[in-house]
N, C-alpha and C. Protein backbone atom coordinates (compact mmCIF):
# COMPACT_ATOMS: atom_id res chain seq x y z
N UNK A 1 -31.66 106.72 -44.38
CA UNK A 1 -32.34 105.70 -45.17
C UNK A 1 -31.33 104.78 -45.84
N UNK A 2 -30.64 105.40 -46.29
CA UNK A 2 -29.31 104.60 -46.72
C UNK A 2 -28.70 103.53 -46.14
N UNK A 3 -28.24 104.48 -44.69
CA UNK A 3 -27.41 103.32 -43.65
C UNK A 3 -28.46 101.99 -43.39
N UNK A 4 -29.42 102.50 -43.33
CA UNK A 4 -30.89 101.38 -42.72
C UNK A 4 -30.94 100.43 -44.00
N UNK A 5 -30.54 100.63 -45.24
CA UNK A 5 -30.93 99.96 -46.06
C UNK A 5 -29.75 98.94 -45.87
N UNK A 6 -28.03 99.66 -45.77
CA UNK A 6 -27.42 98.93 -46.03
C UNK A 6 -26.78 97.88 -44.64
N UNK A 7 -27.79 98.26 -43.54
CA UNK A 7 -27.30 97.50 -42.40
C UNK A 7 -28.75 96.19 -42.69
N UNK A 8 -29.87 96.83 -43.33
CA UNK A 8 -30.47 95.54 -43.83
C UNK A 8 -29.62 94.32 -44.74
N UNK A 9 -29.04 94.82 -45.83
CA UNK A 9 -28.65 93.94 -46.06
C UNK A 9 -27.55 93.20 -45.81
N UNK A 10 -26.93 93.77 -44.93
CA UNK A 10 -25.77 92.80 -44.24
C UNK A 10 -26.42 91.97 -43.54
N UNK A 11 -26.84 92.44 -42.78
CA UNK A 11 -28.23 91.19 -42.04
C UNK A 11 -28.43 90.28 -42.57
N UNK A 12 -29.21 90.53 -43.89
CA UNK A 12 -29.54 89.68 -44.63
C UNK A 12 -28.37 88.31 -45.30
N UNK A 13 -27.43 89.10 -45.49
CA UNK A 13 -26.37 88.17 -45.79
C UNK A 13 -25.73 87.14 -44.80
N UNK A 14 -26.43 87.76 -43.48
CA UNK A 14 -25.21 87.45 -42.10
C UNK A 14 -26.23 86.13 -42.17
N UNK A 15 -27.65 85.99 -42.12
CA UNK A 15 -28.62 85.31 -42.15
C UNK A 15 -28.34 84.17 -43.51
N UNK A 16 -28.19 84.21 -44.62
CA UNK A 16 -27.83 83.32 -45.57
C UNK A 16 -26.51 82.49 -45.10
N UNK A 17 -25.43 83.54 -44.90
CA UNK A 17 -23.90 82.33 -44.53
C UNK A 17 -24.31 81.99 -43.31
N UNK A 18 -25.16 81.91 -42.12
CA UNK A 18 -25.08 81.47 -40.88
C UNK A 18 -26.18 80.17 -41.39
N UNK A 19 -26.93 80.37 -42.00
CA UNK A 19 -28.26 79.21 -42.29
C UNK A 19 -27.38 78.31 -43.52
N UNK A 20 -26.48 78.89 -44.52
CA UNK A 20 -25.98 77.72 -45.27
C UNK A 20 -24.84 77.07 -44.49
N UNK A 21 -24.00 77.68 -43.83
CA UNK A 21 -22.91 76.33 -42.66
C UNK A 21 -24.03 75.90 -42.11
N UNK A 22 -25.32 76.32 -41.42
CA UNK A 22 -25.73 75.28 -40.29
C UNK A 22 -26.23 74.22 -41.41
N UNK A 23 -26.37 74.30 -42.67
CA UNK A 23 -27.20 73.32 -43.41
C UNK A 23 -25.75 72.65 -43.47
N UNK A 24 -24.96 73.31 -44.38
CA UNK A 24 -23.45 72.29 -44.56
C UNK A 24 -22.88 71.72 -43.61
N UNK A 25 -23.27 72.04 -42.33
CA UNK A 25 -23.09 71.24 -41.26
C UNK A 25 -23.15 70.08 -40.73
N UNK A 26 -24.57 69.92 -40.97
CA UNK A 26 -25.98 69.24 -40.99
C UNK A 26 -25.31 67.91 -42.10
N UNK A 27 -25.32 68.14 -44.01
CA UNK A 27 -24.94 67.02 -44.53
C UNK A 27 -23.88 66.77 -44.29
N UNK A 28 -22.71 67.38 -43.64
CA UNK A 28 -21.17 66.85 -43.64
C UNK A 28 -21.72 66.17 -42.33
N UNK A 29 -22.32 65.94 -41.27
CA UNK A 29 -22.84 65.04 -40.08
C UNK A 29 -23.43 64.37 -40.20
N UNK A 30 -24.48 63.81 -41.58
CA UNK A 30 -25.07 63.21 -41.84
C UNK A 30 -24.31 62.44 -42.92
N UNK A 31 -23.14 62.78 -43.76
CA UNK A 31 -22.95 61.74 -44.29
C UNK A 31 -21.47 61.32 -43.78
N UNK A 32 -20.80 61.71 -42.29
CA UNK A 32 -20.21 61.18 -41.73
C UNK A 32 -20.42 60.07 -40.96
N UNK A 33 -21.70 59.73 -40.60
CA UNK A 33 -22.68 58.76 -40.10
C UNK A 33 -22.38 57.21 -40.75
């Protein structure tokens, strides 16, 4: 239960830094424009 909890939340984290670069991505391409 443990491991399951704590491979949830790496997930979870892997999911926040992969979705905030694709956003920081996104305005550094948009205001390179």
């Amino acid at each position: 239960m443990t491991l399951l909890n704590e491979l949830k939340r790496e997930f979870n984290t892997a999911i926040i830094m992969i979705t905030h670069d694709l956003a920081w991505s996104r305005v550094f391409a948009i205001r390179s424009w």
